[in-house]
Each structure stands twice: as structure tokens, then as C-alpha cells.
C-alpha atoms as a PDB file:
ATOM      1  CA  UNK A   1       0.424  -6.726   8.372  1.00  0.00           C
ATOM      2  CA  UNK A   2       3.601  -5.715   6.415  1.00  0.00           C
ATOM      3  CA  UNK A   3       6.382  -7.465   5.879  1.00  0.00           C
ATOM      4  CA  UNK A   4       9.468  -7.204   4.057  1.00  0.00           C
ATOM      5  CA  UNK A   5       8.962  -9.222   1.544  1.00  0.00           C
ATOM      6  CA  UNK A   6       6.321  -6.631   0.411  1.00  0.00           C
ATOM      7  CA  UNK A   7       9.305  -3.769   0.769  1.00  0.00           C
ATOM      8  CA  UNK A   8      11.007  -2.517  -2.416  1.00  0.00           C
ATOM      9  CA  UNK A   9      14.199  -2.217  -0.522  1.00  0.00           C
ATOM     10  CA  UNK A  10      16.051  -0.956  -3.416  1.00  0.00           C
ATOM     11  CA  UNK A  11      14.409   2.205  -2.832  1.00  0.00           C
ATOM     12  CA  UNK A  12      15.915   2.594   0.907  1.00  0.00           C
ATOM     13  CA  UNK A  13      19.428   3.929   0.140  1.00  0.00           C
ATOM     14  CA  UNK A  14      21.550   5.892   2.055  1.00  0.00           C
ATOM     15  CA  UNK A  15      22.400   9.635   1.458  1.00  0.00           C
ATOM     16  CA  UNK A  16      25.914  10.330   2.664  1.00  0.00           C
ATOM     17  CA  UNK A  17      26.451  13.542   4.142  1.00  0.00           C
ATOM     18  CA  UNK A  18      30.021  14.172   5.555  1.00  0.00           C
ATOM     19  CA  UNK A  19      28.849  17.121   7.723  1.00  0.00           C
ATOM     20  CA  UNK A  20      26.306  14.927   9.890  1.00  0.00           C
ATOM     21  CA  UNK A  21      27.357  11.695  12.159  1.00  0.00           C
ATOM     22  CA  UNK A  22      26.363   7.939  10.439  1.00  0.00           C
ATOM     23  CA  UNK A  23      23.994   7.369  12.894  1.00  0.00           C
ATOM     24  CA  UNK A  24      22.441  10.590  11.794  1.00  0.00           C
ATOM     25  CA  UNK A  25      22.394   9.676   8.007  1.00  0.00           C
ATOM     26  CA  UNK A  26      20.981   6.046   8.810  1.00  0.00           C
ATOM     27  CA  UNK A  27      18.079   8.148  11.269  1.00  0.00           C
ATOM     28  CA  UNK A  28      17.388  10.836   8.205  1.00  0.00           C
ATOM     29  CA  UNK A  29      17.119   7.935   5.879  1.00  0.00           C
ATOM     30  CA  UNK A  30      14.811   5.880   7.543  1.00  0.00           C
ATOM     31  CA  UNK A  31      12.653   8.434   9.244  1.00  0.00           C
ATOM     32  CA  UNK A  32      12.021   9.357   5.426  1.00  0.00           C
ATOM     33  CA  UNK A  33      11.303   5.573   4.112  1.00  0.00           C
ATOM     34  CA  UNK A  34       8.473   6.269   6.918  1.00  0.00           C
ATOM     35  CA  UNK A  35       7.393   9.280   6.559  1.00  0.00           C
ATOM     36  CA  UNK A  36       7.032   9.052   2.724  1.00  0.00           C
ATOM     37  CA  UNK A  37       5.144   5.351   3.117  1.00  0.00           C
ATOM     38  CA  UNK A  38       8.314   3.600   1.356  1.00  0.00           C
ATOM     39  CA  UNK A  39       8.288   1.667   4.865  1.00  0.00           C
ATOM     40  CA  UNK A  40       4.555   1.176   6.339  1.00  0.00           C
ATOM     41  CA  UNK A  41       3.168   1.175   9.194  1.00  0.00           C
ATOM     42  CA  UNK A  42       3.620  -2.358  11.719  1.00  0.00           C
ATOM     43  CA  UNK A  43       6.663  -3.180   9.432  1.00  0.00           C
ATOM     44  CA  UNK A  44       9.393  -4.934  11.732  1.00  0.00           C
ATOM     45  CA  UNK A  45      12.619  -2.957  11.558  1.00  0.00           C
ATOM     46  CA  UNK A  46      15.134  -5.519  11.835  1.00  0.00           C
ATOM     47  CA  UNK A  47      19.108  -4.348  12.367  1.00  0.00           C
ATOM     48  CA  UNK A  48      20.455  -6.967  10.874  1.00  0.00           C
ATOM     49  CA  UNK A  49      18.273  -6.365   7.201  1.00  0.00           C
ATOM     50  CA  UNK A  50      18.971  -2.827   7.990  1.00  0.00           C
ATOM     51  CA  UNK A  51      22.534  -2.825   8.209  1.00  0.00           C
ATOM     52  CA  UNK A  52      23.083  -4.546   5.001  1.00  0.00           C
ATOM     53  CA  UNK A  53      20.773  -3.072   3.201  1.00  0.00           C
ATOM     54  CA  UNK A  54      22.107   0.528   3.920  1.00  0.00           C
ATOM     55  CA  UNK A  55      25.960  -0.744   4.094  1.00  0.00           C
ATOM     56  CA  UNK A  56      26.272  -0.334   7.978  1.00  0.00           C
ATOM     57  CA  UNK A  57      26.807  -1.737  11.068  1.00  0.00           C
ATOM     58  CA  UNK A  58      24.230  -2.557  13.364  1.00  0.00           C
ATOM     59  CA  UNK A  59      25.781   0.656  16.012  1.00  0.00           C
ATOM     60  CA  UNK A  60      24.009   3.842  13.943  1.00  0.00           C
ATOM     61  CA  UNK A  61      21.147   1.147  13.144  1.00  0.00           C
ATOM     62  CA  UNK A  62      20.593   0.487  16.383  1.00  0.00           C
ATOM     63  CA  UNK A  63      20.631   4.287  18.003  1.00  0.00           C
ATOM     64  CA  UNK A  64      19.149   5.575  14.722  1.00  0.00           C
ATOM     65  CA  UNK A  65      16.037   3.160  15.511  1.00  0.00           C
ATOM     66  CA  UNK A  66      16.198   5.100  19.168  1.00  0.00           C
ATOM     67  CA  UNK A  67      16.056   8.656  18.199  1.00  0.00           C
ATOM     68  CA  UNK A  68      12.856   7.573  15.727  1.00  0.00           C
ATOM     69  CA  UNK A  69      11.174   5.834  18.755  1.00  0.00           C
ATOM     70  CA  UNK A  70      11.710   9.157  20.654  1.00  0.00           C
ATOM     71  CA  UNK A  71      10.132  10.982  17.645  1.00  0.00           C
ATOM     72  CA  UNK A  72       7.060   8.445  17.633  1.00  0.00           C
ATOM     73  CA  UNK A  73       7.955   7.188  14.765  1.00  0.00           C
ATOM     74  CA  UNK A  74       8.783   3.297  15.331  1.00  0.00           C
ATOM     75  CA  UNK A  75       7.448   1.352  18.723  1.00  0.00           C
ATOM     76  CA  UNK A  76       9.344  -1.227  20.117  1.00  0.00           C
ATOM     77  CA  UNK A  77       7.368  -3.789  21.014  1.00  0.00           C
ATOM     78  CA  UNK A  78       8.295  -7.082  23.793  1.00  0.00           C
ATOM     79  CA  UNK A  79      10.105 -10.284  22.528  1.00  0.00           C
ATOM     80  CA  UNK A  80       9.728  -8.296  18.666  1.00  0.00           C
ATOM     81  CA  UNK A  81      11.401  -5.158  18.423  1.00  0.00           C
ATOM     82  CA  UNK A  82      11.062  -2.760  16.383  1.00  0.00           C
ATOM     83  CA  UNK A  83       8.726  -1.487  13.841  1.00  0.00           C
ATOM     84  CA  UNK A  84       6.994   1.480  12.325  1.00  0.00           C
ATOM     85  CA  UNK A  85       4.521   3.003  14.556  1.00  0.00           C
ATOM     86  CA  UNK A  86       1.209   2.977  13.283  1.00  0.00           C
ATOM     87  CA  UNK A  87      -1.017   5.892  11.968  1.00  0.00           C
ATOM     88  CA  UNK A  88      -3.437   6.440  15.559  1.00  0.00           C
ATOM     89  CA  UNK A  89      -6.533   8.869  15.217  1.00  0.00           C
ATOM     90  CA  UNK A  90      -4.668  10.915  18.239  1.00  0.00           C
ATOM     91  CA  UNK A  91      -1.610  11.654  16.321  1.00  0.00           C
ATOM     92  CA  UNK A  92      -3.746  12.433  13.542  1.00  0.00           C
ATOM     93  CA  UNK A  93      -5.951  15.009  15.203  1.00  0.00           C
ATOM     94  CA  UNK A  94      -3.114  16.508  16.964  1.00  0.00           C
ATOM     95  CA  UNK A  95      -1.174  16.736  13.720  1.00  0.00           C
ATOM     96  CA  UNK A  96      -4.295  18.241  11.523  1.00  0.00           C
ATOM     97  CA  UNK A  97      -5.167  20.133  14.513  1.00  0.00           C
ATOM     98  CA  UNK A  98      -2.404  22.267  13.901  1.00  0.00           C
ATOM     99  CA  UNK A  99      -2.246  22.388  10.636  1.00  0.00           C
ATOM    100  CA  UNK A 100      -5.842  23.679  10.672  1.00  0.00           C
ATOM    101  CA  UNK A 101      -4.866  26.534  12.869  1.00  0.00           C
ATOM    102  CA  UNK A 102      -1.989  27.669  11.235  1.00  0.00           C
ATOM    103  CA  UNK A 103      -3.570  27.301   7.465  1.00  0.00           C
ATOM    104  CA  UNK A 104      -6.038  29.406   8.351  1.00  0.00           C
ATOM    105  CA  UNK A 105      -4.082  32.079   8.987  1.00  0.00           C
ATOM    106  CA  UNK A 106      -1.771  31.194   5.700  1.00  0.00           C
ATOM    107  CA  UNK A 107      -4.998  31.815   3.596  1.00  0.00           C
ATOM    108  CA  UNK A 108      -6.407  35.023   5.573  1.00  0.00           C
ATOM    109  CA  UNK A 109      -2.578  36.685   5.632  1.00  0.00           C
ATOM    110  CA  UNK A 110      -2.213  35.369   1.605  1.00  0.00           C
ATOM    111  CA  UNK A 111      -5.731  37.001   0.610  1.00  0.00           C
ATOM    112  CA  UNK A 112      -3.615  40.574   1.318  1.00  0.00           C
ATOM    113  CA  UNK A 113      -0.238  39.784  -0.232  1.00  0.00           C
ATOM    114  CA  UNK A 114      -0.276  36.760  -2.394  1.00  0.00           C
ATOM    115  CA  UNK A 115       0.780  38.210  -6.125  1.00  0.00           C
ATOM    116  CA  UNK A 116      -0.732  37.277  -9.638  1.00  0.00           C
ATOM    117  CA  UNK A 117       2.770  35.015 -10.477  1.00  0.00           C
ATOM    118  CA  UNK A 118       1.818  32.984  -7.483  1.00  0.00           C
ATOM    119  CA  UNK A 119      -1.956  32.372  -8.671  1.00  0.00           C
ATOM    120  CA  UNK A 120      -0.438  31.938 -11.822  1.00  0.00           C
ATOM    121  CA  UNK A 121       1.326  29.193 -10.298  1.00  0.00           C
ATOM    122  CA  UNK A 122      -1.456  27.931  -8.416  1.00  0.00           C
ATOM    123  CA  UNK A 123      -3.412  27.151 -11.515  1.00  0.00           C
ATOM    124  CA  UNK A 124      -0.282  25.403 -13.224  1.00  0.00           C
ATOM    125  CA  UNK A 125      -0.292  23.039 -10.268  1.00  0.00           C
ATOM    126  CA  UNK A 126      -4.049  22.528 -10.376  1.00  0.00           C
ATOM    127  CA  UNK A 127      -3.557  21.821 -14.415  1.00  0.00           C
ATOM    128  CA  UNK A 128      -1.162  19.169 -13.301  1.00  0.00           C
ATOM    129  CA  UNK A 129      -2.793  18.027 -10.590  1.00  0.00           C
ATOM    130  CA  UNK A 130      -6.097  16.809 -13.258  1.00  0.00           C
ATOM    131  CA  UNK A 131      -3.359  14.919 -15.296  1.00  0.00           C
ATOM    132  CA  UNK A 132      -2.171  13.246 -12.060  1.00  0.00           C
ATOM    133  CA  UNK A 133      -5.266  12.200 -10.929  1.00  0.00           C
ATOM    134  CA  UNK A 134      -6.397  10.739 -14.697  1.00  0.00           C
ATOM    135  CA  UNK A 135      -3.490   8.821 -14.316  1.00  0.00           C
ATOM    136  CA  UNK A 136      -3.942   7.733 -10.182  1.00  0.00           C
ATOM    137  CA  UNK A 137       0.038   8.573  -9.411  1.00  0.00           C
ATOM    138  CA  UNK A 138      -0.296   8.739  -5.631  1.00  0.00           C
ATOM    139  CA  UNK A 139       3.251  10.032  -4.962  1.00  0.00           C
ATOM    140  CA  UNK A 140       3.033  12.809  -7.816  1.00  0.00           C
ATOM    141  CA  UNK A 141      -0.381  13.993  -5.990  1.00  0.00           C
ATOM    142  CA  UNK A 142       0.984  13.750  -2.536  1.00  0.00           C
ATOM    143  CA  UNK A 143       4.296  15.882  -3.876  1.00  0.00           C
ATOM    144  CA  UNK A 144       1.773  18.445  -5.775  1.00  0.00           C
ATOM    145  CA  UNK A 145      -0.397  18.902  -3.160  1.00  0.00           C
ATOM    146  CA  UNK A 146       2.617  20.087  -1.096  1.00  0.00           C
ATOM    147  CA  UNK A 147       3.746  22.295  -3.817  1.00  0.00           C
ATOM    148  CA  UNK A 148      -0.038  23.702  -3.642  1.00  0.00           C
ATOM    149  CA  UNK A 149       0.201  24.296  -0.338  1.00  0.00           C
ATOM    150  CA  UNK A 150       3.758  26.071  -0.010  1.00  0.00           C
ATOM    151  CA  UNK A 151       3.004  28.256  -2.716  1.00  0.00           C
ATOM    152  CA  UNK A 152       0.124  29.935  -0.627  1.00  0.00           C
ATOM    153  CA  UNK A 153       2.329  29.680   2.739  1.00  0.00           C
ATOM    154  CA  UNK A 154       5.637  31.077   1.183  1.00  0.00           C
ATOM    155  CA  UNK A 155       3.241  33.871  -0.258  1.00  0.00           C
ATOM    156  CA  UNK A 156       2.097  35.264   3.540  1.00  0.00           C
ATOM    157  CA  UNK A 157       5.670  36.681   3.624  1.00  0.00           C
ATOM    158  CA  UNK A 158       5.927  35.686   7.226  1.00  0.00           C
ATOM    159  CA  UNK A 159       8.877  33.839   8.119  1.00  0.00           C
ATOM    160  CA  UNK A 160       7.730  32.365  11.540  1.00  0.00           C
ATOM    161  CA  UNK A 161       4.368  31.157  10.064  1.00  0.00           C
ATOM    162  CA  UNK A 162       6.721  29.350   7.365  1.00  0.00           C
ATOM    163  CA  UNK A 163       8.995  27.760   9.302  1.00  0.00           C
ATOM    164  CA  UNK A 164       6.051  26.337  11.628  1.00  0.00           C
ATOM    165  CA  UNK A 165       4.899  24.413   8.856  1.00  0.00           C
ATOM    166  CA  UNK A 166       7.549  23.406   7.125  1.00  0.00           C
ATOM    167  CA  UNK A 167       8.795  21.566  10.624  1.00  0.00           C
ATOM    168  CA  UNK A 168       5.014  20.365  10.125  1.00  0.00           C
ATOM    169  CA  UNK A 169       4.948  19.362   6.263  1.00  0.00           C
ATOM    170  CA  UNK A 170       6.631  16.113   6.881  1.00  0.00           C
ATOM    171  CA  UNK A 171       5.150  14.883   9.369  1.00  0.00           C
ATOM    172  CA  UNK A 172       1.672  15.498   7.050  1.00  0.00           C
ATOM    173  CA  UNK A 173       2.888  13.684   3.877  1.00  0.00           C
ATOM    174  CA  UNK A 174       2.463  10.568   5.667  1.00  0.00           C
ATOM    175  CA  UNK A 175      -0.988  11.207   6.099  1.00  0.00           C
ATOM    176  CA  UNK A 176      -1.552  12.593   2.867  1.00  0.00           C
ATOM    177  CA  UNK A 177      -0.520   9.614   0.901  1.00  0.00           C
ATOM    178  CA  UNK A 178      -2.997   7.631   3.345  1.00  0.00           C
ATOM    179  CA  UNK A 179      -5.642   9.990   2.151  1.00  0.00           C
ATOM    180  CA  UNK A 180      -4.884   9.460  -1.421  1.00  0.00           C
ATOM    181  CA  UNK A 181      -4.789   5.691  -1.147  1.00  0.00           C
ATOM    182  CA  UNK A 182      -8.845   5.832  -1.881  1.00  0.00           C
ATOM    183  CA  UNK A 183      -8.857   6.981  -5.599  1.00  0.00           C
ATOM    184  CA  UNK A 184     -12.454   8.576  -4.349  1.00  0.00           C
ATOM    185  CA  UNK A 185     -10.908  11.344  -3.025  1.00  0.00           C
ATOM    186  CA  UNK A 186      -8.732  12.938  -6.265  1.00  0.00           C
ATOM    187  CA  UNK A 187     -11.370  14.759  -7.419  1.00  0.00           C
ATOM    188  CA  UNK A 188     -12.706  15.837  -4.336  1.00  0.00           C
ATOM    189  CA  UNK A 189      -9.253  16.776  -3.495  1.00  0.00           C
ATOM    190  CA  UNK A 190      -9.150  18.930  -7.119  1.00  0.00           C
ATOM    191  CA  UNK A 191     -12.503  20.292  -6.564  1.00  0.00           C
ATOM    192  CA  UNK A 192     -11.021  21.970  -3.146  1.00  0.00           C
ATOM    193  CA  UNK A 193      -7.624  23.305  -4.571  1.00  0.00           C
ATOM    194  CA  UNK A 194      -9.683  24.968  -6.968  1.00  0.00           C
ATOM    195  CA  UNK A 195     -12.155  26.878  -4.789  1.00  0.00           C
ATOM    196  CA  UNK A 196      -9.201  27.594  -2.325  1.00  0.00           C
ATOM    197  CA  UNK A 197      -7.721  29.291  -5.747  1.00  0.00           C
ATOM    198  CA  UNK A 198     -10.723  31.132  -6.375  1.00  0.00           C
ATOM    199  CA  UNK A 199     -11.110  32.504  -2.838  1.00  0.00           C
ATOM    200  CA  UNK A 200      -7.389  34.225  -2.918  1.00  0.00           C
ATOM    201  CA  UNK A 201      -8.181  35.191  -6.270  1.00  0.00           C
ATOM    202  CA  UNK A 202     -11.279  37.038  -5.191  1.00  0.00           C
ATOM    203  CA  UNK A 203      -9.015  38.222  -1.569  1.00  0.00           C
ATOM    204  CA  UNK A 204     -12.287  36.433   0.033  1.00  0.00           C
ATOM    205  CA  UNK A 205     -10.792  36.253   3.668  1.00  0.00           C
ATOM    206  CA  UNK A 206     -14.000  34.444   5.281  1.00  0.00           C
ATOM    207  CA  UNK A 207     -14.273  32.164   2.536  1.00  0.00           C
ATOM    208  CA  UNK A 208     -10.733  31.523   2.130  1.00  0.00           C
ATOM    209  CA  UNK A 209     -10.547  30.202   5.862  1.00  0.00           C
ATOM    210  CA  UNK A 210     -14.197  27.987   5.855  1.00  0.00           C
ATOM    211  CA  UNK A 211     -12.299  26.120   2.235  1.00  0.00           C
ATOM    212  CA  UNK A 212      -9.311  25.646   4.239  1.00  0.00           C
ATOM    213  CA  UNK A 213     -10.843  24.545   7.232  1.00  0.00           C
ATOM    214  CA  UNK A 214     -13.285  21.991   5.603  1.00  0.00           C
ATOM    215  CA  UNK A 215     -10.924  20.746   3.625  1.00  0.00           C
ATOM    216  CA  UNK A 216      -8.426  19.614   6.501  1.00  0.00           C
ATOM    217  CA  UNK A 217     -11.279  17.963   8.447  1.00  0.00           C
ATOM    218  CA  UNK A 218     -12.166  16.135   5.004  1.00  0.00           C
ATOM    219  CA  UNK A 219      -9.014  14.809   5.107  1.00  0.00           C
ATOM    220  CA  UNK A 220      -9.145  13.782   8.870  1.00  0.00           C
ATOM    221  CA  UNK A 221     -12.659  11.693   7.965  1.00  0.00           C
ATOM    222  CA  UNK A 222     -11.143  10.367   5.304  1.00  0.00           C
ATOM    223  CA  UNK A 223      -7.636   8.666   7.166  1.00  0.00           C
ATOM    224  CA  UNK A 224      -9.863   7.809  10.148  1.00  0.00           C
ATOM    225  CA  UNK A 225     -12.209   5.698   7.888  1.00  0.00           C
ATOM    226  CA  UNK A 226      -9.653   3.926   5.768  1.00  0.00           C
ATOM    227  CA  UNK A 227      -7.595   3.608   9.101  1.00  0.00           C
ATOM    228  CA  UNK A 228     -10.753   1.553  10.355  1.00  0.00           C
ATOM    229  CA  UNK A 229     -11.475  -0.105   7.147  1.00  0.00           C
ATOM    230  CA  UNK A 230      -7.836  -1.807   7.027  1.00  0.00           C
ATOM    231  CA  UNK A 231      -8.207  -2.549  10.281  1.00  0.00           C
ATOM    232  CA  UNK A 232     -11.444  -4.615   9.903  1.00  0.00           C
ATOM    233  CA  UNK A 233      -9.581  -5.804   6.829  1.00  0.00           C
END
């Protein structure tokens, strides 16, 4: 179990905007201390610690803490309160579900219209990516993997597709940073990016969508057993 002694609350700040209601900053702030692991799963969200840390009342604490239970992002649980919802298999395979579905079609619809600048780009990231993973920087991984990713999505042209999973990219990096926790996977991870590459390279629509695919349901195997393994832990 987390607790906040474990927290490096310096890293929880708040990012003023003047356009959006307090209780809207404190709820952007937090639901990305979650979503980006800076504040774990089963960690208890206390107000008070909350407040003063951020430089707030308890009021936009409070309802912030609301709106991320109503996202299923913190629980509140009897004679406790709050805390960070944990990562369940469910939410997982809805999540990855989706994201299957919809990279699939990324890949086929980039295998027609993704342009040599954007390979180009793909094999800068995978260059960077070998660095990251000599040096095991989870959060640089978890950031270039997204980059990865959005290159080939931002490539299909189609605006719907995009938006779809960008609302969806955020909601992923919490898993991906679970799936990086096991150093096993970087080069696994590399090995994928790279035949993913190859497959838009060679406009390989079959093969482009069979990478894709096995490589989200790697990832799903992957959570599920270090979600069990910390759990026996």
C-alpha cells in the first residue's frame, strides 16, 4: 500500500489557469498526478494534505475529488475516504479494447498516406527510444512511446480517428508506465516499434494490423501479471 510518505509532493503543483474555475485547476491537477503515476494507485487522498499542498481550501479539494470519483479515477471508500482507484483487469480490457480497434485502423489508413518525413521521424524516436531503455528512464519511454504512437495517428489525416484517441491517450499512459515498470519488457517493447516501422515502410496493410494488434494484447498480459504479482506481493 502507498502512502504519502512515499509521495514526492513537490512534484504536485498547481497550474493556474484564469479561464477555468479553481475547482477545475485542483481536478486537472490531480487527475494528472494519477494518471501520470506521480500519485499511485490505493493512495489516500486526504483534503486537508491536499489543500496545503496545492495552496487551497478544502471547497475545490473536496468537489475536485468528486468529479475524479465520477471519472473512476479515485474510490471513496467507508470510515477512509478517498483514494486513487486501483488499476482493475476490467478497466484495462475495456481501455486496450479500444485502443486495439481504433489502432488498427491508424496503421491500415497510415500504410496509404503516412509520408517519408514521418518515417523519418519514426526512426528518430526508435533511435531514442534504445538510449532510453540503456538507461531504464520509465517516464522518457512512457512519453516516447506516445510520441511513437501520435506520429502514425496524426499521419491517417483523419480528424475523427485523432480526436478518439487523443480523449483515449491519457487514460493509456497510466497503463503504460505500469507496463514499463518490468525492465523485461524495453526491448520487447523496441523490438515491436521497429517491425510496426517496417510494416508502414513496406505499406504492408495485413501485417501492419497483426504488429499492432499483438502488440496491445502484449501489453494487456503484461499489466495483468504485474497487477497480480504486486498483489501477491
Amino acid at each position: 500500500m502507498n502512502t504519502s510518505k512515499d509521495i514526492d509532493w513537490s512534484q504536485l503543483t498547481l497550474a493556474m489557469d484564469d479561464y477555468l474555475p479553481l475547482r477545475d485547476v485542483v481536478f486537472n491537477t490531480l487527475r494528472q498526478g494519477i494518471l501520470h503515476g506521480l500519485l499511485p494507485p490505493g493512495l489516500r487522498l486526504m483534503e486537508i494534505q491536499l489543500a496545503k499542498q496545492l495552496g487551497v481550501s478544502r471547497t475545490p479539494v473536496r468537489e475536485a475529488l468528486r468529479m475524479l470519483e465520477l471519472e473512476g479515477l479515485v474510490n471513496t471508500v467507508p470510515r477512509k475516504g478517498a483514494e486513487v482507484a486501483a488499476i482493475t483487469q476490467k478497466d484495462l480490457h475495456d481501455v486496450l479494447d479500444v485502443r486495439c480497434a481504433l489502432e488498427e485502423l491508424a496503421v491500415d489508413l497510415a500504410c496509404q498516406t503516412i509520408t517519408q518525413e514521418e518515417l523519418n521521424k519514426l526512426h528518430e524516436l526508435l533511435d531514442k527510444f534504445r538510449v532510453l531503455t540503456q538507461k531504464g528512464d520509465i517516464s522518457g519511454l512512457a512519453e516516447c512511446d506516445v510520441e511513437f504512437h501520435d506520429i502514425i495517428i496524426q499521419s491517417t489525416g483523419n480528424n475523427r480517428l485523432i480526436q478518439l484517441l487523443n480523449n483515449l491517450r491519457e487514460q493509456m499512459y497510466r497503463y503504460r508506465l505500469e507496463y514499463l515498470k518490468d525492465l523485461s519488457t524495453h526491448q520487447t517493447l523496441l523490438k515491436e516499434h521497429l517491425t510496426i516501422a517496417k510494416c508502414l515502410e513496406q505499406r504492408d496493410v495485413a501485417a501492419a494490423k497483426l504488429t499492432i494488434r499483438d502488440h496491445i494484447n502484449k501489453q494487456y498480459e503484461d499489466v495483468i501479471h504485474n497487477l497480480k504479482k504486486e498483489t501477491k506481493e
